[in-house]
C-alpha atoms as a PDB file:
ATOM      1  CA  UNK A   1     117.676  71.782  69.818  1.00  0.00           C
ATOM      2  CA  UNK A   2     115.969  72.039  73.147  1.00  0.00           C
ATOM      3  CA  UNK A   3     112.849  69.260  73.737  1.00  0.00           C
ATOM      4  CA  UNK A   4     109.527  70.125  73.835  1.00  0.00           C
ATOM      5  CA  UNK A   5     107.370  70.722  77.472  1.00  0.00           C
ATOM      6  CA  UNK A   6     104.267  69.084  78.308  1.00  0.00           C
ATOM      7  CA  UNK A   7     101.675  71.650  78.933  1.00  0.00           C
ATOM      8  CA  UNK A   8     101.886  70.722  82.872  1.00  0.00           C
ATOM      9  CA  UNK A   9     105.405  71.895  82.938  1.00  0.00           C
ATOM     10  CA  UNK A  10     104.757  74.914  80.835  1.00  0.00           C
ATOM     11  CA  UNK A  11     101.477  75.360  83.409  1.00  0.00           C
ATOM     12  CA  UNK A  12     104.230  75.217  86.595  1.00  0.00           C
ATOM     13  CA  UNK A  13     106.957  77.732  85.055  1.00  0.00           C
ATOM     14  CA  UNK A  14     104.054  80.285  84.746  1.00  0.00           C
ATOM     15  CA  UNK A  15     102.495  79.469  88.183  1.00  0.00           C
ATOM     16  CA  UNK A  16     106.042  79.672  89.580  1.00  0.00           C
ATOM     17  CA  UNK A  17     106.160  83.425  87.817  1.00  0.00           C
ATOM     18  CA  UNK A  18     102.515  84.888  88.085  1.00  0.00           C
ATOM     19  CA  UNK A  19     104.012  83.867  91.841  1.00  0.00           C
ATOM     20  CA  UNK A  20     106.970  86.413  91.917  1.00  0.00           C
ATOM     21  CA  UNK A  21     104.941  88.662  90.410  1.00  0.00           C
ATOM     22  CA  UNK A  22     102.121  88.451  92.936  1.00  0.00           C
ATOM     23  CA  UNK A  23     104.662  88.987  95.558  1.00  0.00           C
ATOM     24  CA  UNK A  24     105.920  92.610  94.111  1.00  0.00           C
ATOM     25  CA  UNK A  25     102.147  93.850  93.852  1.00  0.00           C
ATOM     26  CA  UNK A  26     100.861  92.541  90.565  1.00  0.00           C
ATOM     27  CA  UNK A  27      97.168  91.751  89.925  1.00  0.00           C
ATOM     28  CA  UNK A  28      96.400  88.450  87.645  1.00  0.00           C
ATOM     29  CA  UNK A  29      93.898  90.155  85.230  1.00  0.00           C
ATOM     30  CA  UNK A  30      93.520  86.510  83.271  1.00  0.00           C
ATOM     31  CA  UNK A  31      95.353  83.523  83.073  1.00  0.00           C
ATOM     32  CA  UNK A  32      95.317  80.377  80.827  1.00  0.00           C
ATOM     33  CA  UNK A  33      97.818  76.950  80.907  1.00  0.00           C
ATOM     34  CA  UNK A  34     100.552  78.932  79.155  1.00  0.00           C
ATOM     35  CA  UNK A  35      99.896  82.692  79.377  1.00  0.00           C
ATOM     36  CA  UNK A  36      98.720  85.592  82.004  1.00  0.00           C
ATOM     37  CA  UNK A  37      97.826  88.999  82.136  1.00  0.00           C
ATOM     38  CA  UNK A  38      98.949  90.922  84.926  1.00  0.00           C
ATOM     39  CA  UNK A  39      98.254  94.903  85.964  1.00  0.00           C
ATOM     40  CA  UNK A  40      99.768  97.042  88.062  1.00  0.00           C
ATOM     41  CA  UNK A  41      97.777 100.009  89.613  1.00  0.00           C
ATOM     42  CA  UNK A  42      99.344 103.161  89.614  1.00  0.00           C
ATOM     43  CA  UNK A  43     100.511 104.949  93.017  1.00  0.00           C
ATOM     44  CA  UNK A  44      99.769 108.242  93.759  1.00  0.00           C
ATOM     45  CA  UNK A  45     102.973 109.807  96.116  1.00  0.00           C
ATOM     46  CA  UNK A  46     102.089 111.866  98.944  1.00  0.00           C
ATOM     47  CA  UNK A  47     105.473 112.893  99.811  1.00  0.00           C
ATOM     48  CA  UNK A  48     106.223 114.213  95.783  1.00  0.00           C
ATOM     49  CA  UNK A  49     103.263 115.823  96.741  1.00  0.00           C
ATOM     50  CA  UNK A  50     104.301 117.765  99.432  1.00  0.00           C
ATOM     51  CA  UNK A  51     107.540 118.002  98.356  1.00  0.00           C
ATOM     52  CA  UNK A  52     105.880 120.249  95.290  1.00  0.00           C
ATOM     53  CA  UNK A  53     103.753 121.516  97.501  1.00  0.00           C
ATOM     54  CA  UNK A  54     106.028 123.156  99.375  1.00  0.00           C
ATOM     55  CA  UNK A  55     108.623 124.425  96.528  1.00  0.00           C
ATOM     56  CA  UNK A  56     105.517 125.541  94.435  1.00  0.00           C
ATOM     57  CA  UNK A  57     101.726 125.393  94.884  1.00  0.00           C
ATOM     58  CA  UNK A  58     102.079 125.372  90.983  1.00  0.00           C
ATOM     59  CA  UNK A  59     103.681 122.398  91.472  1.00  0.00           C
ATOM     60  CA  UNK A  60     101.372 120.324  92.968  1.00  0.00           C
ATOM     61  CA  UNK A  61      99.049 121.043  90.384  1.00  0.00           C
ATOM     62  CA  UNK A  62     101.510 119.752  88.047  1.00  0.00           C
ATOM     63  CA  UNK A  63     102.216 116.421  89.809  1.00  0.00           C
ATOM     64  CA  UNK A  64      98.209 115.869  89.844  1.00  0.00           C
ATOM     65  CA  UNK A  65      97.777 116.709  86.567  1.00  0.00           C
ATOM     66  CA  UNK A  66     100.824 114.124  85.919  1.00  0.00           C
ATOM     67  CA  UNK A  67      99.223 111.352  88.093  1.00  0.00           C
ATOM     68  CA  UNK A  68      96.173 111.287  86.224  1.00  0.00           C
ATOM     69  CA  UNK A  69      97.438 111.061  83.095  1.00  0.00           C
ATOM     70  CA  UNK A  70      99.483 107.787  84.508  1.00  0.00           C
ATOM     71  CA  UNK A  71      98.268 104.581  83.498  1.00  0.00           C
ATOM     72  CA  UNK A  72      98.592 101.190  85.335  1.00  0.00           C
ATOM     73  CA  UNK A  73     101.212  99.184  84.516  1.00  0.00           C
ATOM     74  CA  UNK A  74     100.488  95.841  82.592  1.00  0.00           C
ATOM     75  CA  UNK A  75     102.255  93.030  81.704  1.00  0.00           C
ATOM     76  CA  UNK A  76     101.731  89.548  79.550  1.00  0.00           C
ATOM     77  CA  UNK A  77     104.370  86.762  79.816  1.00  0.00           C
ATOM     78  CA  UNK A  78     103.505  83.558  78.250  1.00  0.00           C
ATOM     79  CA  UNK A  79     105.657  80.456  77.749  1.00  0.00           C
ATOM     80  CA  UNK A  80     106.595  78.814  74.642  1.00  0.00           C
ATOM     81  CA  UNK A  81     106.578  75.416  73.999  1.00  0.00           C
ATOM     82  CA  UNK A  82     110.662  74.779  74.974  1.00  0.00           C
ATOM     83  CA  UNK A  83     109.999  76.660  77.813  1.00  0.00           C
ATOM     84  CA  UNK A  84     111.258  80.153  77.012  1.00  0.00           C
ATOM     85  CA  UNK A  85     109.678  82.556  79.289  1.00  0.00           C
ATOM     86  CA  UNK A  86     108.608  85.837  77.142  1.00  0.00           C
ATOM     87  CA  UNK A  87     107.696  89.072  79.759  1.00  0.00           C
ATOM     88  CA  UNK A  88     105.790  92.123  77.776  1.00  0.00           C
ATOM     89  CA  UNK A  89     105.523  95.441  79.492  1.00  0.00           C
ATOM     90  CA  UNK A  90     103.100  97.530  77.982  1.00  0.00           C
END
């Protein structure tokens, strides 16, 4: 049976995450000793864009419509007491 963390180590795995995260574009949305919220903001793509543009004006209109009906990405990890890392997409 693993042994039980003390809230300062559980606090460090998540800081050392929320990092790796941070580095690949992720916004900290809220943040405690053992959990975080993170969000992702959607992209829009010029060059799909074009690319639709160009093969059909109809298209383009299509790849709008399907951009705004995107939503940002999200995610919620949080770290149990053993130190198992849990990562939620939603």
């Amino acid at each position: 049976m693993a042994e039980e963390l003390s809230i300062n180590d559980r606090k460090e795995i998540l800081t050392q995450q929320v990092a790796r995260y941070v580095r690949q574009g992720w916004i900290v949305e809220s943040e405690t000793d053992t959990t975080a919220n993170l969000s992702k903001k959607k992209k829009f793509s010029f060059w799909w864009a074009f690319i639709w543009f160009l093969l059909l004006f109809v298209g383009l209109i299509v790849y709008i419509f399907y951009y705004l009906a995107k939503d940002d990405e999200t995610m919620y990890i949080s770290i149990g007491q053993t130190g198992d890392i849990t990562h939620t997409k939603g």
